[in-house]
N, C-alpha and C. Protein backbone atom coordinates (compact mmCIF):
# COMPACT_ATOMS: atom_id res chain seq x y z
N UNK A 1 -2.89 10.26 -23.60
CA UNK A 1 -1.80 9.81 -24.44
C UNK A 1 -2.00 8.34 -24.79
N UNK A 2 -1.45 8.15 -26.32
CA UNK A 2 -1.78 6.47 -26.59
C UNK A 2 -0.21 6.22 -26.14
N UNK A 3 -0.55 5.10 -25.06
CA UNK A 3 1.16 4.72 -25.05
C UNK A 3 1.83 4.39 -25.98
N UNK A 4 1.23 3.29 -27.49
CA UNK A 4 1.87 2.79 -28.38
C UNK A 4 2.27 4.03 -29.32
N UNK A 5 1.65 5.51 -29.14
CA UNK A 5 2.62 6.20 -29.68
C UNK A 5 3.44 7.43 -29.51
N UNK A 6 3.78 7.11 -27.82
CA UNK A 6 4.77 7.63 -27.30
C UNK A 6 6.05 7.71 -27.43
N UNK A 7 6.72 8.58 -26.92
CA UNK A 7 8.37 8.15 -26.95
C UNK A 7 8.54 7.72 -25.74
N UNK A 8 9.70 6.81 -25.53
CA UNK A 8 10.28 6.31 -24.55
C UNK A 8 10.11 6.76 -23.09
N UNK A 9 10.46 7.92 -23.01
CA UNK A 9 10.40 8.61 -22.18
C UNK A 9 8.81 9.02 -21.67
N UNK A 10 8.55 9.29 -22.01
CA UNK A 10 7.07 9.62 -22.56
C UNK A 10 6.06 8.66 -21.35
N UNK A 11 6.46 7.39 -22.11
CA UNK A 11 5.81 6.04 -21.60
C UNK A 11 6.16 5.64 -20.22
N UNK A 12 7.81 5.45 -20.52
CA UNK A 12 8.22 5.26 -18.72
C UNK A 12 7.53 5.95 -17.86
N UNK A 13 7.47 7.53 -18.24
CA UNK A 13 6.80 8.60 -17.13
C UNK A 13 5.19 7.99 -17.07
N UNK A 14 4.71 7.41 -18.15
CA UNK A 14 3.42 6.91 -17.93
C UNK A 14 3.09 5.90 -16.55
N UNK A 15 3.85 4.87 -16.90
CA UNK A 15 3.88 3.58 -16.35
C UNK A 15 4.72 4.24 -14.58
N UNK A 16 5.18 4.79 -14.48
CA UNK A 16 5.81 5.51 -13.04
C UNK A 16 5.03 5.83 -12.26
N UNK A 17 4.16 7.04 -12.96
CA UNK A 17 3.12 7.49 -11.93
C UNK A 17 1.38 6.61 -11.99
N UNK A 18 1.81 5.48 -12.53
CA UNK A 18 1.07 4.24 -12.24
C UNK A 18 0.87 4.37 -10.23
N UNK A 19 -0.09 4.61 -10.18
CA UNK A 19 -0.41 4.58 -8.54
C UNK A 19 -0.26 3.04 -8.18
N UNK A 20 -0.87 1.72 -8.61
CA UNK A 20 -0.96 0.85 -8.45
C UNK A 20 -0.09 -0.43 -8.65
N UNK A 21 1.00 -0.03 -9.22
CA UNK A 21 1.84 -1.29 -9.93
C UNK A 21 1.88 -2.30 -10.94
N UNK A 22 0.15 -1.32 -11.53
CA UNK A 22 -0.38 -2.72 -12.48
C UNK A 22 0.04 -2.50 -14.01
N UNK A 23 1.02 -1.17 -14.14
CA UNK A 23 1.60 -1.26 -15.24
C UNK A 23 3.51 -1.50 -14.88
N UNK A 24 3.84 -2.08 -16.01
CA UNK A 24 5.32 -2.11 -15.42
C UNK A 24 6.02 -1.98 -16.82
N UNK A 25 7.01 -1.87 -16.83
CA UNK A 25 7.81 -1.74 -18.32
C UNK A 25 9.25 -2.12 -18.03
N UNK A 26 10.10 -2.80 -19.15
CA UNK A 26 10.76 -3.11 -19.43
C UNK A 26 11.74 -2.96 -20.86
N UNK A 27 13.17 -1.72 -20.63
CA UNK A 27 13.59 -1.00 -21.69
C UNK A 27 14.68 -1.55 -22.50
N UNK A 28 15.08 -1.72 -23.80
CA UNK A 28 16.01 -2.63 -24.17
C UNK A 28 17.46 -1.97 -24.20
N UNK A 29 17.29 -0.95 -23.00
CA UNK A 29 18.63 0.18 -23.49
C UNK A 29 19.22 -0.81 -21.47
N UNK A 30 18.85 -1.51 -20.98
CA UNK A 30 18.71 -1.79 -19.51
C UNK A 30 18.30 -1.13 -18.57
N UNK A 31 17.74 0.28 -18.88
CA UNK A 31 17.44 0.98 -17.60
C UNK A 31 15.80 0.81 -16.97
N UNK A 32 15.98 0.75 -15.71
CA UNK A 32 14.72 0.19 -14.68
C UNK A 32 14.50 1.18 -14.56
N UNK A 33 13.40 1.02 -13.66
CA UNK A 33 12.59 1.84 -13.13
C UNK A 33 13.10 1.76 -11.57
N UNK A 34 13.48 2.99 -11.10
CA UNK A 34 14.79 3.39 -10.03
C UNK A 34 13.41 3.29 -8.87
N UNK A 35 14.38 2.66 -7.70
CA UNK A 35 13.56 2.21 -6.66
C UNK A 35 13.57 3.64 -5.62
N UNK A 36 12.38 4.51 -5.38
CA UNK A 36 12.33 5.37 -4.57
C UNK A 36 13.35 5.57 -3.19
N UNK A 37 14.33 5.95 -2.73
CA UNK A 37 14.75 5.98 -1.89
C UNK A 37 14.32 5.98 0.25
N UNK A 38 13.00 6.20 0.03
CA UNK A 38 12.38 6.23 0.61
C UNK A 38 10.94 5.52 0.87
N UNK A 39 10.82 4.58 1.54
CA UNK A 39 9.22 3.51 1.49
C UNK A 39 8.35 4.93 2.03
N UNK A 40 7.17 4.80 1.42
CA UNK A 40 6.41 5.77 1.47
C UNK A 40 4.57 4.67 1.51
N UNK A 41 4.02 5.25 2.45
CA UNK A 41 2.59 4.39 2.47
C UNK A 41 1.50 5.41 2.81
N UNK A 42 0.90 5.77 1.57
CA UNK A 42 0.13 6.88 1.34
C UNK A 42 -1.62 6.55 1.65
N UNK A 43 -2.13 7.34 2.54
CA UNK A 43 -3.81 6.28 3.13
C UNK A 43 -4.14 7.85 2.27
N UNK A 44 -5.17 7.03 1.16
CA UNK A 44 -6.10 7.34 0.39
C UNK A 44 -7.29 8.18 0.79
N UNK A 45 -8.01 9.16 1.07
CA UNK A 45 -9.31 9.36 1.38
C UNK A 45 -10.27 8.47 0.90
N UNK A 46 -10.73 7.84 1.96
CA UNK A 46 -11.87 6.48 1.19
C UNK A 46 -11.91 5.71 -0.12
N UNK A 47 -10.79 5.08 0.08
CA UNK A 47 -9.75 4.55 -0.48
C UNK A 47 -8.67 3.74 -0.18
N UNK A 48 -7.67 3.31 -1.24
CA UNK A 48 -6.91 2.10 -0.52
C UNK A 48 -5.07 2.90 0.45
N UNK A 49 -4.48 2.07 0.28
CA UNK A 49 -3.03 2.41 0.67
C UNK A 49 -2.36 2.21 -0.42
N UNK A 50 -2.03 3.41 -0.73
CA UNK A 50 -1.09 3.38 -2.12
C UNK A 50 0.70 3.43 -1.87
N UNK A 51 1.53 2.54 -1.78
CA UNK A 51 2.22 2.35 -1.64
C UNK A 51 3.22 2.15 -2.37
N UNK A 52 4.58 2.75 -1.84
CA UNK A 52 6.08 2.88 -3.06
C UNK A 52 6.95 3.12 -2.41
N UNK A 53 8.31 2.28 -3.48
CA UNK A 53 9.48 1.74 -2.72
C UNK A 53 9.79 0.31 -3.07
N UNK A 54 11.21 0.10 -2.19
CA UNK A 54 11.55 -1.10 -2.67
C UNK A 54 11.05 -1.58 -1.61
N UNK A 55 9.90 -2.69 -2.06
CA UNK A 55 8.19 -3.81 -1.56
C UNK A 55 8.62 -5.16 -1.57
N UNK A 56 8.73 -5.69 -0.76
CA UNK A 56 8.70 -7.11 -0.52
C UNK A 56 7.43 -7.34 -0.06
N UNK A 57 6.95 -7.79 -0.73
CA UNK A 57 4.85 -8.33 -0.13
C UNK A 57 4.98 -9.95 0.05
N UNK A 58 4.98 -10.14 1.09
CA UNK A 58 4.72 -11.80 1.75
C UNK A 58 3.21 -12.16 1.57
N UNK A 59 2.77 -12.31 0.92
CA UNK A 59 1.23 -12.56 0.39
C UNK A 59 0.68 -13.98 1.32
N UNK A 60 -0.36 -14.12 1.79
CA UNK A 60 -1.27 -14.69 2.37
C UNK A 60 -0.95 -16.46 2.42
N UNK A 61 -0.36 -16.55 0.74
CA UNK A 61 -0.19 -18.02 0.52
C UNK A 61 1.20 -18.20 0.79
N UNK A 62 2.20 -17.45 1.38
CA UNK A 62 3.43 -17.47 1.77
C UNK A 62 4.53 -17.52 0.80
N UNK A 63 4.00 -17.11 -0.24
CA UNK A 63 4.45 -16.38 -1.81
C UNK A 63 4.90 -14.80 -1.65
N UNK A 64 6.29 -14.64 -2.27
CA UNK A 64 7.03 -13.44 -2.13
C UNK A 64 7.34 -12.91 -3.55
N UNK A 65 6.56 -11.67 -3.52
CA UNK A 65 6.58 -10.84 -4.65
C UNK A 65 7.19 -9.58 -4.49
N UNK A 66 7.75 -9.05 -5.63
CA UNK A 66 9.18 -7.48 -5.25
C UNK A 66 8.26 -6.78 -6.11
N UNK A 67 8.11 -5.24 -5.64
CA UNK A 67 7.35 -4.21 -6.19
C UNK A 67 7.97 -3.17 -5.89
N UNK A 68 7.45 -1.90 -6.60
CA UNK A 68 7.85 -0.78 -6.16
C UNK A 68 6.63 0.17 -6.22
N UNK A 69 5.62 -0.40 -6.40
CA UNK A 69 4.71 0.41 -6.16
C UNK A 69 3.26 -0.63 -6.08
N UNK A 70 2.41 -0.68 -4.97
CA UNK A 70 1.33 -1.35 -5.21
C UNK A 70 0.00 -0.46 -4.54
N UNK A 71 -1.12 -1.18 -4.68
CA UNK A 71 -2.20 -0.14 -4.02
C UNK A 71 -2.92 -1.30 -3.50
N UNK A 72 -3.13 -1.09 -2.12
CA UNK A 72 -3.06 -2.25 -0.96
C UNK A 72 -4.53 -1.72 -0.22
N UNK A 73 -5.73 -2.76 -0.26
CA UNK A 73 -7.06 -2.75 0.63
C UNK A 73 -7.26 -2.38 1.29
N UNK A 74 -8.29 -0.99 1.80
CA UNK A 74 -8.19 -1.00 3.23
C UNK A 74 -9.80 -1.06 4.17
N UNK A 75 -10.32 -1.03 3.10
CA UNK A 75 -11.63 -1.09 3.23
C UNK A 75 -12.45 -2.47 3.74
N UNK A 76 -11.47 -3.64 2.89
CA UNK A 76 -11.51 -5.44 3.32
C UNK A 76 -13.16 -5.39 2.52
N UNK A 77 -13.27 -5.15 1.31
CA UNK A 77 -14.23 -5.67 0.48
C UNK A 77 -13.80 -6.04 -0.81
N UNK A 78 -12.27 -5.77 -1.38
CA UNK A 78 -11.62 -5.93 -2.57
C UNK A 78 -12.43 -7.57 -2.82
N UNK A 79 -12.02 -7.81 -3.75
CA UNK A 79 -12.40 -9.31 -4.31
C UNK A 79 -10.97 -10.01 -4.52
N UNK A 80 -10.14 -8.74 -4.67
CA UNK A 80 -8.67 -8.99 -5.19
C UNK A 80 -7.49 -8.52 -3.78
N UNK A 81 -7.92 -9.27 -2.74
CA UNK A 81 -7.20 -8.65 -1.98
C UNK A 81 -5.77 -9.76 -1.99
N UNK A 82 -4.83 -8.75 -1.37
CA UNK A 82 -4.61 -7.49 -0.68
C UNK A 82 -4.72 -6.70 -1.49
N UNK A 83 -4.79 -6.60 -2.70
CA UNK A 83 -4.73 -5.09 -3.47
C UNK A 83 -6.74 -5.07 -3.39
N UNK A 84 -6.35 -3.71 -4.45
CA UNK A 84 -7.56 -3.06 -4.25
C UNK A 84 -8.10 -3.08 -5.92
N UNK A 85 -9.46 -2.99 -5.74
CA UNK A 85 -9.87 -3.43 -6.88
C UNK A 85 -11.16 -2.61 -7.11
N UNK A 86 -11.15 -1.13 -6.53
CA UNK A 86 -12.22 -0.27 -5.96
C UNK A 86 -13.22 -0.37 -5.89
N UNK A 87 -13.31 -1.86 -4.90
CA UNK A 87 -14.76 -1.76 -3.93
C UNK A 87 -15.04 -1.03 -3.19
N UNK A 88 -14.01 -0.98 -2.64
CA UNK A 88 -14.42 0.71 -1.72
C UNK A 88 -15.36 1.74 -1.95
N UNK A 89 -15.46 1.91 -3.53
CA UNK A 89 -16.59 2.80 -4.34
C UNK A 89 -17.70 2.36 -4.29
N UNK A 90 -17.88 0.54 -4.00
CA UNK A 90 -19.39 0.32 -4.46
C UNK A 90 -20.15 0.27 -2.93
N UNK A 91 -18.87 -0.23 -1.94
CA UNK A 91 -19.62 0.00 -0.31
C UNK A 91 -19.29 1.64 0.23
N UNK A 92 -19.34 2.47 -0.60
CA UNK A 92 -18.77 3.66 0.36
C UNK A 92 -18.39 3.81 0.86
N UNK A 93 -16.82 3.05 1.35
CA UNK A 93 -16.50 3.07 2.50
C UNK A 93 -15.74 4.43 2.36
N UNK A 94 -16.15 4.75 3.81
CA UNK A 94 -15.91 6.35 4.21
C UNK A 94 -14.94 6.32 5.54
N UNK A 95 -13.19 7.03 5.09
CA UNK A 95 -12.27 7.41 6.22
C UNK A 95 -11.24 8.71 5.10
N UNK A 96 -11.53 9.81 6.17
CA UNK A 96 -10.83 10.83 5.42
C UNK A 96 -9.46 10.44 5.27
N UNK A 97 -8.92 9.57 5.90
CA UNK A 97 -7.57 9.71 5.49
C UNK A 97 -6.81 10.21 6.38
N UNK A 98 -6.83 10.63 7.34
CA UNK A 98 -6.58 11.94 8.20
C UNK A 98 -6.06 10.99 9.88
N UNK A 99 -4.88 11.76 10.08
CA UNK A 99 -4.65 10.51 11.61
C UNK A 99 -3.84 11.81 12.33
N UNK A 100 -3.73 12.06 13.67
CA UNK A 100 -3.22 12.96 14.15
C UNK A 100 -1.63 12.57 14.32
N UNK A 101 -0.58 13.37 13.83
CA UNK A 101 0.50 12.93 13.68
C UNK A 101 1.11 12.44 15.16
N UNK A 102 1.99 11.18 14.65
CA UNK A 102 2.51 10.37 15.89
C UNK A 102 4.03 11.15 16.65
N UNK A 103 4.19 10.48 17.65
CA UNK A 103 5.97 11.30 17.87
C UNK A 103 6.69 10.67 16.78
N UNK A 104 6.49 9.83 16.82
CA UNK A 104 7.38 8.65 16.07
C UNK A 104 7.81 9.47 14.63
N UNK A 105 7.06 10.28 13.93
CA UNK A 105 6.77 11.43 12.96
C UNK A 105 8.03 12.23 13.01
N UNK A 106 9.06 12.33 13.77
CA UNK A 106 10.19 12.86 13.92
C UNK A 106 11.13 12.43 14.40
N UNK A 107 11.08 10.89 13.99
CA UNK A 107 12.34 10.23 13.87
C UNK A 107 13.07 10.29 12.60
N UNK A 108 14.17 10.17 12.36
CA UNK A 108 14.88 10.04 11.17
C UNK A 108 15.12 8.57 10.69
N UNK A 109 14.88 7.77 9.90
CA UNK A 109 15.05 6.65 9.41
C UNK A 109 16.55 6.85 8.24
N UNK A 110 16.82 5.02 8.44
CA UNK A 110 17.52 4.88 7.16
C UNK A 110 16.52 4.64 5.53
N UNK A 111 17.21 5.57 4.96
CA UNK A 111 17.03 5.26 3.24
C UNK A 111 17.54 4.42 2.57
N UNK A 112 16.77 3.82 1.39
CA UNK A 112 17.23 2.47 0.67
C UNK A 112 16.96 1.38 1.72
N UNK A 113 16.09 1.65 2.18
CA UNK A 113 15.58 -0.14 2.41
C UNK A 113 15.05 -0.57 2.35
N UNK A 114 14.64 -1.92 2.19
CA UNK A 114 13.87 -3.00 2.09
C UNK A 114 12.94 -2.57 2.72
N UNK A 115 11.11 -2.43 2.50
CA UNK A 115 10.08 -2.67 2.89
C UNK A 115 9.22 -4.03 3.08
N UNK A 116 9.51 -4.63 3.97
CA UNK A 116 8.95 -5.75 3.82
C UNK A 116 7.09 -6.02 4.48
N UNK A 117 6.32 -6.39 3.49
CA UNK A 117 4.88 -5.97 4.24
C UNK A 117 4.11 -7.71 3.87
N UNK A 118 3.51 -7.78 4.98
CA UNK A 118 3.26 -8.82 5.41
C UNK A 118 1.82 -8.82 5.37
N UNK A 119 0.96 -9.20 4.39
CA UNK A 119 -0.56 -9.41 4.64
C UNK A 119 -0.73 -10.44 5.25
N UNK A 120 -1.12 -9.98 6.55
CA UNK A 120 -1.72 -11.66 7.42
C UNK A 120 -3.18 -12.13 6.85
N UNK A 121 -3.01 -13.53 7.03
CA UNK A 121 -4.49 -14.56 6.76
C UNK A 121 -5.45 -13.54 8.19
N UNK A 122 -6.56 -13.35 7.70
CA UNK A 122 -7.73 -12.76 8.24
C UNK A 122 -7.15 -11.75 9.29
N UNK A 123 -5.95 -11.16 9.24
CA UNK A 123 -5.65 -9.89 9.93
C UNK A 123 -5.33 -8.94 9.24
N UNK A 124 -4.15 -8.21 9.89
CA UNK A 124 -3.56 -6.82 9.16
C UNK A 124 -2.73 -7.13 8.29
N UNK A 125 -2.42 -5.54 8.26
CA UNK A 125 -1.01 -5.64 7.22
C UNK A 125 0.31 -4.87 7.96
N UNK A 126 1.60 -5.69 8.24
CA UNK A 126 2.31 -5.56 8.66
C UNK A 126 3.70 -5.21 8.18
N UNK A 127 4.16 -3.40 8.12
CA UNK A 127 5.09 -3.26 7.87
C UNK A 127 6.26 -3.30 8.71
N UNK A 128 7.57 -3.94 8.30
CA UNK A 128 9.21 -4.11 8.93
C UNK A 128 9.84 -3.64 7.71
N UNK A 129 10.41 -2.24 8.38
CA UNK A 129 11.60 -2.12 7.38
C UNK A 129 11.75 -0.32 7.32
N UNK A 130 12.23 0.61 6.87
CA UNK A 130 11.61 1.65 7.30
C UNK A 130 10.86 2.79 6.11
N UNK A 131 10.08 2.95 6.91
CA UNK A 131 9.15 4.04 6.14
C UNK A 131 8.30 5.32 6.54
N UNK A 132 7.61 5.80 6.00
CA UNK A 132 6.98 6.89 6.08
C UNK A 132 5.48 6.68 5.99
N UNK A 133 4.69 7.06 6.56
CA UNK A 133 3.22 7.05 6.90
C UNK A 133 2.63 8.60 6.33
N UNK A 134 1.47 8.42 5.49
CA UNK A 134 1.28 9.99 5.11
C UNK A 134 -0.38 9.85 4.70
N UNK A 135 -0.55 11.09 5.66
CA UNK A 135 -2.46 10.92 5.23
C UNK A 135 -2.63 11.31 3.95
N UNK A 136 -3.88 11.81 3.75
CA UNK A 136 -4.19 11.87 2.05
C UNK A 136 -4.54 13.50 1.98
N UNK A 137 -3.96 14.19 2.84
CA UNK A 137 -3.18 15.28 2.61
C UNK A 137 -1.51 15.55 2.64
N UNK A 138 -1.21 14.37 2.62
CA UNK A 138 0.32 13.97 2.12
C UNK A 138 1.22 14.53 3.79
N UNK A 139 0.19 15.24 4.34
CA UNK A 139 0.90 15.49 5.92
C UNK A 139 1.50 14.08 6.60
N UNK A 140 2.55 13.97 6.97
CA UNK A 140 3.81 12.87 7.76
C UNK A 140 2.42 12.52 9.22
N UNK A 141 2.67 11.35 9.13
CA UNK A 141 1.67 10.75 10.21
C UNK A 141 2.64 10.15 10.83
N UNK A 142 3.66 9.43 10.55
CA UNK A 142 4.36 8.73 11.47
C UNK A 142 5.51 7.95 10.47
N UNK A 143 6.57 7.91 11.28
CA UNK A 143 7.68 7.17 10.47
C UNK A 143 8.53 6.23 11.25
N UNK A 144 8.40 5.12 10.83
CA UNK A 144 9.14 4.02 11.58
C UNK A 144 9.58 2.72 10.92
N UNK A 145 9.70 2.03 11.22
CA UNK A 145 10.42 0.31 10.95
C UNK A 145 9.47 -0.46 11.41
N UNK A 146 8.36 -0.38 12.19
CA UNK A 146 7.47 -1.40 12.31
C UNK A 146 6.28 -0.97 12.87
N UNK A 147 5.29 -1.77 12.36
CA UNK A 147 3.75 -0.90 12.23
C UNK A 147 2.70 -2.06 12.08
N UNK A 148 1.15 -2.12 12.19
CA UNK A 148 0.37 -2.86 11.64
C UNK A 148 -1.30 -1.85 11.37
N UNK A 149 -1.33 -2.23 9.82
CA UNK A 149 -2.19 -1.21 9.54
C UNK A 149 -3.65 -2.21 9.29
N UNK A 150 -4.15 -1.52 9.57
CA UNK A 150 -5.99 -1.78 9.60
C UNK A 150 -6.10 -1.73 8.16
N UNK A 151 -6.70 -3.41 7.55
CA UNK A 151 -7.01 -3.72 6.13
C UNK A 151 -8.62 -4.50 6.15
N UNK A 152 -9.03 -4.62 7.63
CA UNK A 152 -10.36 -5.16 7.42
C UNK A 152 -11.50 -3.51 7.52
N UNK A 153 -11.11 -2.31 7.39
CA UNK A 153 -12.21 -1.04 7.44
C UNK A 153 -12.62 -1.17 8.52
N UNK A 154 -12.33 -1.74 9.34
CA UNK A 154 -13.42 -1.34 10.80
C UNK A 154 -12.88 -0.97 12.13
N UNK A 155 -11.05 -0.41 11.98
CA UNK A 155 -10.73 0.06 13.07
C UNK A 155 -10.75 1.51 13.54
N UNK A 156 -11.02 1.55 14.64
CA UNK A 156 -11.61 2.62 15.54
C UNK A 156 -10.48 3.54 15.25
N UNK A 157 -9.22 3.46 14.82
CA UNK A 157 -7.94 4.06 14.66
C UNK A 157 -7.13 3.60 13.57
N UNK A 158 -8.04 4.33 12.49
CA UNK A 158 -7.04 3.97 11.23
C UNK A 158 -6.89 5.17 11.05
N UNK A 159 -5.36 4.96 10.27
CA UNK A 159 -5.00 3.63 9.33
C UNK A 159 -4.41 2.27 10.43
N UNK A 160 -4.02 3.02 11.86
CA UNK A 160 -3.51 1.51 12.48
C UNK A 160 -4.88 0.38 13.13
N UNK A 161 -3.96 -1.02 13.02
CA UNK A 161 -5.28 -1.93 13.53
C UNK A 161 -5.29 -1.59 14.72
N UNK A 162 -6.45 -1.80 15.19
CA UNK A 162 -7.00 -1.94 16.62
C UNK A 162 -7.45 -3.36 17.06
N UNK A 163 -7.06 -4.52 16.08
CA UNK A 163 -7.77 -5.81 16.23
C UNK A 163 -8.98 -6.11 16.18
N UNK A 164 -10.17 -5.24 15.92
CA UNK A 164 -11.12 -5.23 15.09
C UNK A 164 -11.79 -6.27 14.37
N UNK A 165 -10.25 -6.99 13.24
CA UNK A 165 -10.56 -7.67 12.26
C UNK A 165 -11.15 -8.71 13.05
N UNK A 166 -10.27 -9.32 14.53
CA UNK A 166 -11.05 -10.63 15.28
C UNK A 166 -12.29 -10.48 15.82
N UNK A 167 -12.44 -9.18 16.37
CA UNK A 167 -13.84 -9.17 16.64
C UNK A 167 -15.46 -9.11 15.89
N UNK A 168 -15.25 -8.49 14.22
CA UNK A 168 -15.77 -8.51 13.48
C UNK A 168 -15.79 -10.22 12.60
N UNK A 169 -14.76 -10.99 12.56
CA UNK A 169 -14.46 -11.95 11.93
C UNK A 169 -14.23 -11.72 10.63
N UNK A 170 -13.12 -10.27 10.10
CA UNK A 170 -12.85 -10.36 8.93
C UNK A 170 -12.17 -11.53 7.86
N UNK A 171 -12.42 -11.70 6.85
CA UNK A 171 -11.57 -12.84 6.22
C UNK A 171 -11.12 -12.35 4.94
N UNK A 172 -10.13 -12.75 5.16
CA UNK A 172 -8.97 -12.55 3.45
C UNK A 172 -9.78 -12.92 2.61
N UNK A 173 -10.06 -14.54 2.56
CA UNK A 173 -10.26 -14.87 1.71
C UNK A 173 -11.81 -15.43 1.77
N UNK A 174 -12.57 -15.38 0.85
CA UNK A 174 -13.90 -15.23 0.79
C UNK A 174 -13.72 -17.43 0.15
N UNK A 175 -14.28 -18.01 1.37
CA UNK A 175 -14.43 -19.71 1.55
C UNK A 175 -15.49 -19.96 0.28
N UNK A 176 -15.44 -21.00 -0.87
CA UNK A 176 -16.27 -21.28 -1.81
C UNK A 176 -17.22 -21.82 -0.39
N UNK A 177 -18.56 -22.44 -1.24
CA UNK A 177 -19.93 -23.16 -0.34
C UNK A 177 -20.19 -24.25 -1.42
């Protein structure tokens, strides 16, 4: 579909099932784009964390950005991190996606809330707030209010960190020379 000659509707539905957040739209009738009732953090098969909901991302430089949908590194080769920028494709990085479901997986959370996710400088990524965990067979891995997920690719137990990133010496941010 060409978006410019869509209908309204049409387009919104375009820009929605945007996996990544990198399209957004804005309608002159006021209606948004309705914040999922539920934080949802979807691990990709060799691939990133595709993520949706109402997103508070505390970014690295201690800059706070609101989303409702982003697609978050997990591989730690992006150029564009924390998001993903599918390097993952050019290093192969290889994780089915797949985690054996937690107890935690049958708790009931509150809906409508704040996801707040925290990319640490040369660590993880840290969700507070509550949500849902789902492999990339969309099977419930775990659901809770606080978590830290493996964004440098090298934990023994992803999607969660294992601290890895210190022993490998992952880094956010790639130092000019």
């Amino acid at each position: 579909m060409q978006l410019e000659n869509g209908a309204v509707d049409e387009i919104v539905d375009a820009v929605e099932r945007c996996p990544t957040g990198a399209l957004h739209y804005e309608r002159a009738d006021g209606m948004q784009e309705q914040v999922r009732a539920t934080n949802t953090v979807f691990v990709a098969r060799n691939g990133p964390y595709y993520v949706r909901g109402d997103l508070e991302l505390v970014l690295p430089d201690g800059s706070v950005t609101q989303e409702t949908r982003a697609a978050l590194c997990r591989c730690g080769a992006s150029n564009s991190k924390p998001f993903c920028d599918n390097a993952h494709r050019e290093i192969h990085f290889r994780d089915a996606g797949l985690h054996e479901t937690e107890t935690s997986a049958q708790n009931e959370l509150p809906t409508l809330q704040k996801l707040r996710i925290t990319l640490n400088v040369n660590g993880n990524i840290k969700l507070e707030g509550a949500f849902e965990l789902r492999d990339a067979m969309g099977q419930m891995i775990a659901r809770g209010e606080r978590e830290g997920l493996c964004r440098c690719g090298g934990s023994g137990n992803k999607p969660f960190c294992d601290n890895t990133h210190k022993r490998i010496g992952f880094k956010t941010v790639v130092s000019e020379q």
